[in-house]
PDB file of N, CA and C in Angstrom:
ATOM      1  N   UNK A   1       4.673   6.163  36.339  1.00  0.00           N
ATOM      2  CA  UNK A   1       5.720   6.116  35.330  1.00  0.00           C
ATOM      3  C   UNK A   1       5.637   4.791  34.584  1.00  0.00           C
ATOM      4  N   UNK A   2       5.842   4.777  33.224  1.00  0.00           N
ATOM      5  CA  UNK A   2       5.595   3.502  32.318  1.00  0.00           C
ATOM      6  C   UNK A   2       6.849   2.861  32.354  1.00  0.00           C
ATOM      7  N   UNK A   3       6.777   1.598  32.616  1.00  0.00           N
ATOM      8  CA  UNK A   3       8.078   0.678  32.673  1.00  0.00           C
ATOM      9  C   UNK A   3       8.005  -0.319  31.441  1.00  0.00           C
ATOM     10  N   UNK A   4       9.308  -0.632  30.963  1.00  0.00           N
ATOM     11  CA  UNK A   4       9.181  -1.673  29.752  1.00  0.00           C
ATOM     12  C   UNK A   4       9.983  -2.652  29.751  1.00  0.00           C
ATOM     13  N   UNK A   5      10.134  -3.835  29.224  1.00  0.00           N
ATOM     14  CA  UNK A   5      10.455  -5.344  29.557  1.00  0.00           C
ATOM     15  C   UNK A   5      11.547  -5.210  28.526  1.00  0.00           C
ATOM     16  N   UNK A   6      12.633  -5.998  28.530  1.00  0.00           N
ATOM     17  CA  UNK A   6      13.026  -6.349  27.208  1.00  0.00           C
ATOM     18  C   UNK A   6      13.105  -7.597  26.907  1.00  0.00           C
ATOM     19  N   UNK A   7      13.003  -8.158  26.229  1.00  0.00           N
ATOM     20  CA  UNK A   7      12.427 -10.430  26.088  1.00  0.00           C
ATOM     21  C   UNK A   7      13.327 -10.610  24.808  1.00  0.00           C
ATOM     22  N   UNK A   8      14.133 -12.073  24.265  1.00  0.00           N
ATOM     23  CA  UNK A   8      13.605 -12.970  23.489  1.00  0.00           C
ATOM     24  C   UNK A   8      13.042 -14.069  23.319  1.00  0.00           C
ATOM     25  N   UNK A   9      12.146 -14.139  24.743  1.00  0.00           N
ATOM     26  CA  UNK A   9      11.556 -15.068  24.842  1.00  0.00           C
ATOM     27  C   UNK A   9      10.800 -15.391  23.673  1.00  0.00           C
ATOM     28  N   UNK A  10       9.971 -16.067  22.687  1.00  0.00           N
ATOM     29  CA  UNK A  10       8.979 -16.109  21.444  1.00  0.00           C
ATOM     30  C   UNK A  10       7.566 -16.441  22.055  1.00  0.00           C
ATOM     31  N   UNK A  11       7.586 -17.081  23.385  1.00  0.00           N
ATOM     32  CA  UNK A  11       6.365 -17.487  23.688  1.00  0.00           C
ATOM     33  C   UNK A  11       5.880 -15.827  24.393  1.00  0.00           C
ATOM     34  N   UNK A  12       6.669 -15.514  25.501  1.00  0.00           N
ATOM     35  CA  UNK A  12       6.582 -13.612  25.648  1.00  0.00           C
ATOM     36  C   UNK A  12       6.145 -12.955  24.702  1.00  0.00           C
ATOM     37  N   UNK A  13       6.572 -13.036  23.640  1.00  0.00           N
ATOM     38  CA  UNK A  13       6.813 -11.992  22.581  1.00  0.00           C
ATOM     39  C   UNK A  13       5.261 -12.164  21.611  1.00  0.00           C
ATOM     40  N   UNK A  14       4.896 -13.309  21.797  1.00  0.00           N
ATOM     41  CA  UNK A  14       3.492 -13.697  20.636  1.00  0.00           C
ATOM     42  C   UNK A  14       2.911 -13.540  22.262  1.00  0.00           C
ATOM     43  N   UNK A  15       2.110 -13.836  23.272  1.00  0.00           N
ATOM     44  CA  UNK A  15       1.495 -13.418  24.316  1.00  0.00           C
ATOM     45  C   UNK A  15       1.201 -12.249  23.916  1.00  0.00           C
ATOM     46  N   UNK A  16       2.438 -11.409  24.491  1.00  0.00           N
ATOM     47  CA  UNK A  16       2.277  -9.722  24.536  1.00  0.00           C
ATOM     48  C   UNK A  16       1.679  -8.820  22.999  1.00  0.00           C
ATOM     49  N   UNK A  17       2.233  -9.495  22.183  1.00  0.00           N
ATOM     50  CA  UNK A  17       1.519  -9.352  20.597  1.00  0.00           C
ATOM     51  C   UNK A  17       0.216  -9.437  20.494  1.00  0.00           C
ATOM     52  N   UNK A  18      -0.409 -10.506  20.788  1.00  0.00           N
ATOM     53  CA  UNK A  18      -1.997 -11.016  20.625  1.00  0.00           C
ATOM     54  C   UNK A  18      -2.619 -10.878  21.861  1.00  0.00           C
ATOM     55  N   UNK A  19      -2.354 -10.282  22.526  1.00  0.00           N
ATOM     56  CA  UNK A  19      -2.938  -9.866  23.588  1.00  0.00           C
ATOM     57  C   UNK A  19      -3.026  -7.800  23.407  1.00  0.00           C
ATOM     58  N   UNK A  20      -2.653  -7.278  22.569  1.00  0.00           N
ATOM     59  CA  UNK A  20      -2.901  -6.215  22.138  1.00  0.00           C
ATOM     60  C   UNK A  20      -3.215  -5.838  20.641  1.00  0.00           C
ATOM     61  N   UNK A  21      -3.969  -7.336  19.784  1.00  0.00           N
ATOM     62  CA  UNK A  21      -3.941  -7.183  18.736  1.00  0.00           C
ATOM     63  C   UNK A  21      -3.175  -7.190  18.068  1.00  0.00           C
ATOM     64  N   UNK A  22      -2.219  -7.446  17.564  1.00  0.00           N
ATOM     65  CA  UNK A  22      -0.889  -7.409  17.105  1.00  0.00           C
ATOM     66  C   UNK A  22      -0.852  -8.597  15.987  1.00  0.00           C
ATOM     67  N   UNK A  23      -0.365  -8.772  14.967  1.00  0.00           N
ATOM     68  CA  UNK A  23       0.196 -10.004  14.223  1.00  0.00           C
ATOM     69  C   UNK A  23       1.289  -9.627  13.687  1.00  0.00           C
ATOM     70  N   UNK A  24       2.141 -10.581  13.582  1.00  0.00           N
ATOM     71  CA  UNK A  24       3.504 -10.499  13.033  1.00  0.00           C
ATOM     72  C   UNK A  24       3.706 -10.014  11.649  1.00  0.00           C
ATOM     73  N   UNK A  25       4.258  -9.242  11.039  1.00  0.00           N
ATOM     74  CA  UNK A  25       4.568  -8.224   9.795  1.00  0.00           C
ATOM     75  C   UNK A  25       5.501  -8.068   9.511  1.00  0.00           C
ATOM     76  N   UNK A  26       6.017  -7.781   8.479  1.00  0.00           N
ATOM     77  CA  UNK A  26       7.352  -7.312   7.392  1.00  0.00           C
ATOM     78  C   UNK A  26       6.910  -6.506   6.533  1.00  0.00           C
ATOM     79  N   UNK A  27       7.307  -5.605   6.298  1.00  0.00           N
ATOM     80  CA  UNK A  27       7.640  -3.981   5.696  1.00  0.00           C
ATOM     81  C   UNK A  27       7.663  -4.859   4.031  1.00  0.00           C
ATOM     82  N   UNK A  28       6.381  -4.844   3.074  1.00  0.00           N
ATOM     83  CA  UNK A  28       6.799  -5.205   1.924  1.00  0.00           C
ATOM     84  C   UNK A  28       7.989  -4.629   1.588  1.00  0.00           C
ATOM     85  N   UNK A  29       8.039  -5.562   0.553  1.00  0.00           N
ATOM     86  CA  UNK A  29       9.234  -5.410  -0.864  1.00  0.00           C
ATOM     87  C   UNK A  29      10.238  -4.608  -0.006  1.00  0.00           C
ATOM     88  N   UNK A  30      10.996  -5.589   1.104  1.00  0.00           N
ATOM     89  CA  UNK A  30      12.037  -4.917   1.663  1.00  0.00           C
ATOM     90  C   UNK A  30      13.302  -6.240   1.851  1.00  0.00           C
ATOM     91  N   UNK A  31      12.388  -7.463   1.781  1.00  0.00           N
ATOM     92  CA  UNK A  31      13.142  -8.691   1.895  1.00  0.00           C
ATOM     93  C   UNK A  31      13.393  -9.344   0.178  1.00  0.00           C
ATOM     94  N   UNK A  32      14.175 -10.191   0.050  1.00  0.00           N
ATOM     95  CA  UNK A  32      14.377 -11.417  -0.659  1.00  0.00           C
ATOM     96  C   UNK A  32      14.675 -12.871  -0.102  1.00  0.00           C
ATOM     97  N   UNK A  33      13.929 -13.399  -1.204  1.00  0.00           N
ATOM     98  CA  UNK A  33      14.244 -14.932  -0.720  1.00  0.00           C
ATOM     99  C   UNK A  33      13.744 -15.393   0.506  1.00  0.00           C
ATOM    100  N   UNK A  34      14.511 -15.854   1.148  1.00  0.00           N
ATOM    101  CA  UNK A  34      13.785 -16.387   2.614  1.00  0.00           C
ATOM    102  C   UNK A  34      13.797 -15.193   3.515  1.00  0.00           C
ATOM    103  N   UNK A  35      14.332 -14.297   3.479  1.00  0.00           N
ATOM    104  CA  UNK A  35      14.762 -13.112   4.303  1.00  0.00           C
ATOM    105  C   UNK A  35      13.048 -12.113   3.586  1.00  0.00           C
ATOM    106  N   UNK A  36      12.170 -12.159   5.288  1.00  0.00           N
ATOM    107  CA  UNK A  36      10.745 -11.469   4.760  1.00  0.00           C
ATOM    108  C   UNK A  36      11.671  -9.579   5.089  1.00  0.00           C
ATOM    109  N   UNK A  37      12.673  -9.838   4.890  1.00  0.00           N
ATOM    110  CA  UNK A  37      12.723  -7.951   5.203  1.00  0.00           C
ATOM    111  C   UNK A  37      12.784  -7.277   6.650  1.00  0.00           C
ATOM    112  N   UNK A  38      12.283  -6.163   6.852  1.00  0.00           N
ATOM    113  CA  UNK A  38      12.249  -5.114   8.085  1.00  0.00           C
ATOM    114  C   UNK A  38      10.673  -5.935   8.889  1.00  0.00           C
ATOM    115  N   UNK A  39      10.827  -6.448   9.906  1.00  0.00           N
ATOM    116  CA  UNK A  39      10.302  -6.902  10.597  1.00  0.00           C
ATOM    117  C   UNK A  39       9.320  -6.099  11.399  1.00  0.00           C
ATOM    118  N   UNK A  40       8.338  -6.360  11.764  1.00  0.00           N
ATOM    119  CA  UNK A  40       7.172  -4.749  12.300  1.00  0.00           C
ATOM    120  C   UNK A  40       6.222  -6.180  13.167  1.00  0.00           C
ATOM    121  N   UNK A  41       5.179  -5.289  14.017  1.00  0.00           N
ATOM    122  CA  UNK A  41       3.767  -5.701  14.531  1.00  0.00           C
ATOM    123  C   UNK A  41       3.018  -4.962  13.959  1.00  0.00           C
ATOM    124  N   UNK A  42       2.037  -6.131  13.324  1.00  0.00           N
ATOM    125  CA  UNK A  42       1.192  -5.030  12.709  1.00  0.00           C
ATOM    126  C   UNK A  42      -0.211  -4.584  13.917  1.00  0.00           C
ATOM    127  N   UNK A  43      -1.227  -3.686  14.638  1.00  0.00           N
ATOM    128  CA  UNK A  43      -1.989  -3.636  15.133  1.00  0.00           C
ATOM    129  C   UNK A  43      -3.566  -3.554  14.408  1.00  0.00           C
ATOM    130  N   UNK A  44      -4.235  -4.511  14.551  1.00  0.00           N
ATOM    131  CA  UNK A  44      -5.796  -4.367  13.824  1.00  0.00           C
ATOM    132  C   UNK A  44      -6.514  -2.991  14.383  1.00  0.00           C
ATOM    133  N   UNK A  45      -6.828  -2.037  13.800  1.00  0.00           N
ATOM    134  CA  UNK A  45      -7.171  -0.886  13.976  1.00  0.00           C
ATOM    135  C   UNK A  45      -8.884  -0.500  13.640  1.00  0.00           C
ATOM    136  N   UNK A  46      -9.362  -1.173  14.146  1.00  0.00           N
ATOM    137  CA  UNK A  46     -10.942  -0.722  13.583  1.00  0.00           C
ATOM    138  C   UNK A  46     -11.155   0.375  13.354  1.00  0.00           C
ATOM    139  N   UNK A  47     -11.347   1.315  12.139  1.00  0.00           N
ATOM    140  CA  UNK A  47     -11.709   2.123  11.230  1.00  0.00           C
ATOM    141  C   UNK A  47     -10.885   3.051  11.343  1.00  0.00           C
ATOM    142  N   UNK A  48      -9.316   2.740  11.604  1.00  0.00           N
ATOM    143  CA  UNK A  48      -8.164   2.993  11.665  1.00  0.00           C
ATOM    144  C   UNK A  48      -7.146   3.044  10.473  1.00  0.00           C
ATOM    145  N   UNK A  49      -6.135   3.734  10.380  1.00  0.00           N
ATOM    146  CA  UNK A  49      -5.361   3.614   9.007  1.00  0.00           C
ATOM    147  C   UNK A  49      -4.544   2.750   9.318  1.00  0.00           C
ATOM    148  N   UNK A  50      -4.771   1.085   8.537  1.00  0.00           N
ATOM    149  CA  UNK A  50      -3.788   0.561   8.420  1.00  0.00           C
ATOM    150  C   UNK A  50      -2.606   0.931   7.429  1.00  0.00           C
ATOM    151  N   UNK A  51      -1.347   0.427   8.015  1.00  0.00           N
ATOM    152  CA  UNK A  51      -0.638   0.770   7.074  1.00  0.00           C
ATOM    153  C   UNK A  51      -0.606  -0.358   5.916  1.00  0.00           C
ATOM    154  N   UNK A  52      -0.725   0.017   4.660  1.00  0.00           N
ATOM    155  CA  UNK A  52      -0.366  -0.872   3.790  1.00  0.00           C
ATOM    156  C   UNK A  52       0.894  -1.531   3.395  1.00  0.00           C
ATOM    157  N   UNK A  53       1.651  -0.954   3.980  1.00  0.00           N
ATOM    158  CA  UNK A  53       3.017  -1.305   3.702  1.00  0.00           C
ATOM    159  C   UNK A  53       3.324  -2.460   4.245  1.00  0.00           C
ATOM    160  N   UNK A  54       2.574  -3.195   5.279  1.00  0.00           N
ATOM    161  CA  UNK A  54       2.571  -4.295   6.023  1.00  0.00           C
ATOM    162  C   UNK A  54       2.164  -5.403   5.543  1.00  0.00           C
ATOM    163  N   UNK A  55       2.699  -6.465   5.488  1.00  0.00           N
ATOM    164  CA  UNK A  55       2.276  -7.603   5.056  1.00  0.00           C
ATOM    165  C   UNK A  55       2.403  -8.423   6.349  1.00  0.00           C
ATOM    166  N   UNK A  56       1.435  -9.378   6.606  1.00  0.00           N
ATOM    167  CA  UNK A  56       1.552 -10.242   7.571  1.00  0.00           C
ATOM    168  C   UNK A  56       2.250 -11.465   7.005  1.00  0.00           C
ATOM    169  N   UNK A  57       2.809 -12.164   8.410  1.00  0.00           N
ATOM    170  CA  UNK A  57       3.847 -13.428   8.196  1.00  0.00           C
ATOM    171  C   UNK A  57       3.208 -14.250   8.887  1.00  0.00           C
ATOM    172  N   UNK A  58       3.892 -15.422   8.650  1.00  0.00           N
ATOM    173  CA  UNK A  58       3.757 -16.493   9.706  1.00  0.00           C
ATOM    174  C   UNK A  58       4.451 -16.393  11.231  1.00  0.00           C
ATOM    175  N   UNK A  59       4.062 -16.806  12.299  1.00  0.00           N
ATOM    176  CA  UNK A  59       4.948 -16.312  13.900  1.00  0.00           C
ATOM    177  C   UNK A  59       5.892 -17.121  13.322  1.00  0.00           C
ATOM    178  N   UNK A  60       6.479 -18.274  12.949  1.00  0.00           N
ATOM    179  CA  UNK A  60       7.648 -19.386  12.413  1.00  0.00           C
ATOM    180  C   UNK A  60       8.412 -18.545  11.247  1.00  0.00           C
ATOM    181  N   UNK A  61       7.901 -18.004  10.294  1.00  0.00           N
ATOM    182  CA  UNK A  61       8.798 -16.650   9.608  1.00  0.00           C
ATOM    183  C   UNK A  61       9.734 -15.825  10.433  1.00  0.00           C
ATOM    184  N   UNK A  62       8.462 -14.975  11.587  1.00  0.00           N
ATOM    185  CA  UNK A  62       8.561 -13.663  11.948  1.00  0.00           C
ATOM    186  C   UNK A  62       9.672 -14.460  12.884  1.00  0.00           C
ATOM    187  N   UNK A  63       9.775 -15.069  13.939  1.00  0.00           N
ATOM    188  CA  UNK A  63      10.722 -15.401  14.841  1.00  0.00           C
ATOM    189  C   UNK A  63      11.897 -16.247  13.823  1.00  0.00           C
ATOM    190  N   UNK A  64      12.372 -16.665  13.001  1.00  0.00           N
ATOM    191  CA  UNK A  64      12.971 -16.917  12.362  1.00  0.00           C
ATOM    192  C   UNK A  64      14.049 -16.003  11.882  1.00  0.00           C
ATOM    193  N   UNK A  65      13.288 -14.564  11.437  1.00  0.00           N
ATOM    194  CA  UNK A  65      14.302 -13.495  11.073  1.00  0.00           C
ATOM    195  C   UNK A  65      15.068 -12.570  11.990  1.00  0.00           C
ATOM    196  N   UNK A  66      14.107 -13.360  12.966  1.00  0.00           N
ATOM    197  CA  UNK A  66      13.917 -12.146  14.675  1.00  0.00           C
ATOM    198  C   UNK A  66      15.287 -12.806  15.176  1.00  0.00           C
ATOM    199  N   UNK A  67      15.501 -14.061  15.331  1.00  0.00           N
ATOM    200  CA  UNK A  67      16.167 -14.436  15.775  1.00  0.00           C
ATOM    201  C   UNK A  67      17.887 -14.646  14.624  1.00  0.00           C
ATOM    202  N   UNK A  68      17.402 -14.828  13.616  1.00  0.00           N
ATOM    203  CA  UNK A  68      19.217 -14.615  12.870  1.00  0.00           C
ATOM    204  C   UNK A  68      19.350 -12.929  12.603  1.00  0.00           C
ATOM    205  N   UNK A  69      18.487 -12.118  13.326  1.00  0.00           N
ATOM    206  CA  UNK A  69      19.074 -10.965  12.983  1.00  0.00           C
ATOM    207  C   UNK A  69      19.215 -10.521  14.226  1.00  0.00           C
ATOM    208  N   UNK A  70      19.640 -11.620  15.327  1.00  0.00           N
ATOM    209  CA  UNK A  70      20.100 -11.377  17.182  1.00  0.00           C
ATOM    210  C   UNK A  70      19.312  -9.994  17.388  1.00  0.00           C
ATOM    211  N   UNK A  71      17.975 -10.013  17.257  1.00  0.00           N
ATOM    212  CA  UNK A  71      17.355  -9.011  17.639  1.00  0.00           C
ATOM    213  C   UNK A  71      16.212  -9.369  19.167  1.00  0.00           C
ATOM    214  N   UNK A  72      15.826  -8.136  19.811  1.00  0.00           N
ATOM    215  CA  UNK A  72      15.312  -8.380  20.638  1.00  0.00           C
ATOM    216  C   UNK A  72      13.872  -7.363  20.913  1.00  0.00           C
ATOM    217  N   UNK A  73      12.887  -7.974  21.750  1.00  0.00           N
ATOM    218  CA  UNK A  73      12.043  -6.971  21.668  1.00  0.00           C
ATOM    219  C   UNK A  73      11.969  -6.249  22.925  1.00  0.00           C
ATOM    220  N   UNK A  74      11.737  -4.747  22.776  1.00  0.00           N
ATOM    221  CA  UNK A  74      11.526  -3.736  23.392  1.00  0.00           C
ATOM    222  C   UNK A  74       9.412  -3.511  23.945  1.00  0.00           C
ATOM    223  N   UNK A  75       9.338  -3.683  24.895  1.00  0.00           N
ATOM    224  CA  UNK A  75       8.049  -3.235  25.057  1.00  0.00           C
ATOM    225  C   UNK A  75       7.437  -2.834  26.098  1.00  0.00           C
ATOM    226  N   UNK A  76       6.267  -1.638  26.019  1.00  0.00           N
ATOM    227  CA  UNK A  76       5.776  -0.911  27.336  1.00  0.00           C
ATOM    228  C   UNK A  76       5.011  -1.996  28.360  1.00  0.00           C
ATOM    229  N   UNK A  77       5.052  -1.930  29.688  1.00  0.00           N
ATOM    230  CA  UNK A  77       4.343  -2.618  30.566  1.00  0.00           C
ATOM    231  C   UNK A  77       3.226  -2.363  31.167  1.00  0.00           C
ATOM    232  N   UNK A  78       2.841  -0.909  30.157  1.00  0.00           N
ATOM    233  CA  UNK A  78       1.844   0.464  31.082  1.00  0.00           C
ATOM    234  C   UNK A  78       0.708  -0.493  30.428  1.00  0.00           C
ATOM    235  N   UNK A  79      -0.482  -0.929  30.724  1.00  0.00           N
ATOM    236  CA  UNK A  79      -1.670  -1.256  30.499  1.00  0.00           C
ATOM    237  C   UNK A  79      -1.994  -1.886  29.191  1.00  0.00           C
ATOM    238  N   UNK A  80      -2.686  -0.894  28.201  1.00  0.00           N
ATOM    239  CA  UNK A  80      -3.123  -1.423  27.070  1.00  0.00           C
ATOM    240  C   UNK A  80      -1.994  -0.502  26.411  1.00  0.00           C
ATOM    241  N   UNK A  81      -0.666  -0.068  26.791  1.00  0.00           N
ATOM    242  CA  UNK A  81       0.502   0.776  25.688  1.00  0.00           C
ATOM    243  C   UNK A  81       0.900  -0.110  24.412  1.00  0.00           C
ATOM    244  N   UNK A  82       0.382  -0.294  23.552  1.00  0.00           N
ATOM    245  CA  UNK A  82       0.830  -0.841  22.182  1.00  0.00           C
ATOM    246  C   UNK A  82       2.729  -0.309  21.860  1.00  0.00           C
ATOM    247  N   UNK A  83       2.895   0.571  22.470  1.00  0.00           N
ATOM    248  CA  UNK A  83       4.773   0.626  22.517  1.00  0.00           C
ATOM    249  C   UNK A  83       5.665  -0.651  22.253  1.00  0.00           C
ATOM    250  N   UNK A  84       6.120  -0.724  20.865  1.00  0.00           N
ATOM    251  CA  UNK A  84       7.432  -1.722  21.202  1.00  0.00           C
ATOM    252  C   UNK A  84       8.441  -1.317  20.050  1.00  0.00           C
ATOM    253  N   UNK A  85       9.779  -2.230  20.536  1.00  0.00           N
ATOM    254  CA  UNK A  85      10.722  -1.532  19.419  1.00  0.00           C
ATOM    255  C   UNK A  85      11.550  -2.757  19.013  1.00  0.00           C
ATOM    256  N   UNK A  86      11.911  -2.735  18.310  1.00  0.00           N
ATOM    257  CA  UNK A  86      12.839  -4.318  17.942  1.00  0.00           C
ATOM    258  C   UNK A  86      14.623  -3.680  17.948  1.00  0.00           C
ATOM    259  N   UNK A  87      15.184  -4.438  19.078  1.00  0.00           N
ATOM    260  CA  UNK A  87      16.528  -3.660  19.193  1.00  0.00           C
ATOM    261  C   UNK A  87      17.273  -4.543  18.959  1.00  0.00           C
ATOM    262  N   UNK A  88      18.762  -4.412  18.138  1.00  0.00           N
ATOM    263  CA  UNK A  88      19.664  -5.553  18.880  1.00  0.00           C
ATOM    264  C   UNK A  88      19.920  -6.221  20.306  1.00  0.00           C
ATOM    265  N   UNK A  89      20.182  -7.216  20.015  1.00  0.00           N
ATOM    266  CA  UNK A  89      20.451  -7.992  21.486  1.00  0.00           C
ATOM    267  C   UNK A  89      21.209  -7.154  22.113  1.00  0.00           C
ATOM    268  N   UNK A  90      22.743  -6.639  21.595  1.00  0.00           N
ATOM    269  CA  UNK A  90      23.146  -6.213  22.182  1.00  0.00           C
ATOM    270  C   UNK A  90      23.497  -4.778  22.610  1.00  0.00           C
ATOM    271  N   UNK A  91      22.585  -4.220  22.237  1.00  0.00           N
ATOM    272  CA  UNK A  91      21.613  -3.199  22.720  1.00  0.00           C
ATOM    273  C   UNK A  91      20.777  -3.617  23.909  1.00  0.00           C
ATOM    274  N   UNK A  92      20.343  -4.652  24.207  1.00  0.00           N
ATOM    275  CA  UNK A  92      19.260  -4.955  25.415  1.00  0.00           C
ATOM    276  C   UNK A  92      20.174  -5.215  26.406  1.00  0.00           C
ATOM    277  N   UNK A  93      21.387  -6.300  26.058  1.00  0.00           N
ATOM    278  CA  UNK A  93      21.937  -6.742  27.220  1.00  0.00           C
ATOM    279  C   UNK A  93      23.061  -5.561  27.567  1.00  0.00           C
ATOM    280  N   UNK A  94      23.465  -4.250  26.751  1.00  0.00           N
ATOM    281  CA  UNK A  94      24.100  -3.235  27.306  1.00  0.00           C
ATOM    282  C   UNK A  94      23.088  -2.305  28.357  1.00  0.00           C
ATOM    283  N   UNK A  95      21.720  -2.464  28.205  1.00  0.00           N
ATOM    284  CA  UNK A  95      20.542  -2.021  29.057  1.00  0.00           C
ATOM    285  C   UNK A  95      20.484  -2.446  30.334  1.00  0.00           C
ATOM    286  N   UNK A  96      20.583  -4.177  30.562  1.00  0.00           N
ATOM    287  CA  UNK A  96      20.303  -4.750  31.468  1.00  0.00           C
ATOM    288  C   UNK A  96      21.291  -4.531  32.495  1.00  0.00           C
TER     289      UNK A  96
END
């Protein structure tokens, strides 16, 4: 059975990211101003459909929005499961 973590740790959260390929992303033309928008991981997909809709950020962006929008991350513990979900905090700590 697949078990999943929930963290806001940032040092957790970029580990578990780049350790499955992952870089930090925002959903173009969804933000203004300092606000990069709907927050995503993007996964490098060799001869895979990236999505274009993704723009990569800086990790100092991406945890920036992660954190004034008291969000938290959701993610699988099963092996190489690329699974994650970005929940409210308090959504995680009604979990815990």
């Amino acid at each position: 059975m697949a078990s999943s973590n929930t963290t806001t740790d940032h040092d957790e959260i970029r580990r578990w990211v780049e350790s499955h390929g992952g870089k930090p992303a925002a959903v173009t033309e969804t933000g203004s101003g300092d606000d990069p928008g709907i927050l995503r991981i993007n996964f490098d997909d060799p001869g895979g459909d990236d999505d274009d809709r993704l723009e990569e950020i800086s990790w100092d962006e991406w945890f920036k929005a992660f954190d004034a929008n008291d969000l938290a991350f959701l993610y699988s513990d099963d092996g190489d499961s690329r699974f994650n979900k970005l929940v409210a905090r308090s959504t995680a700590d009604a979990r815990s």
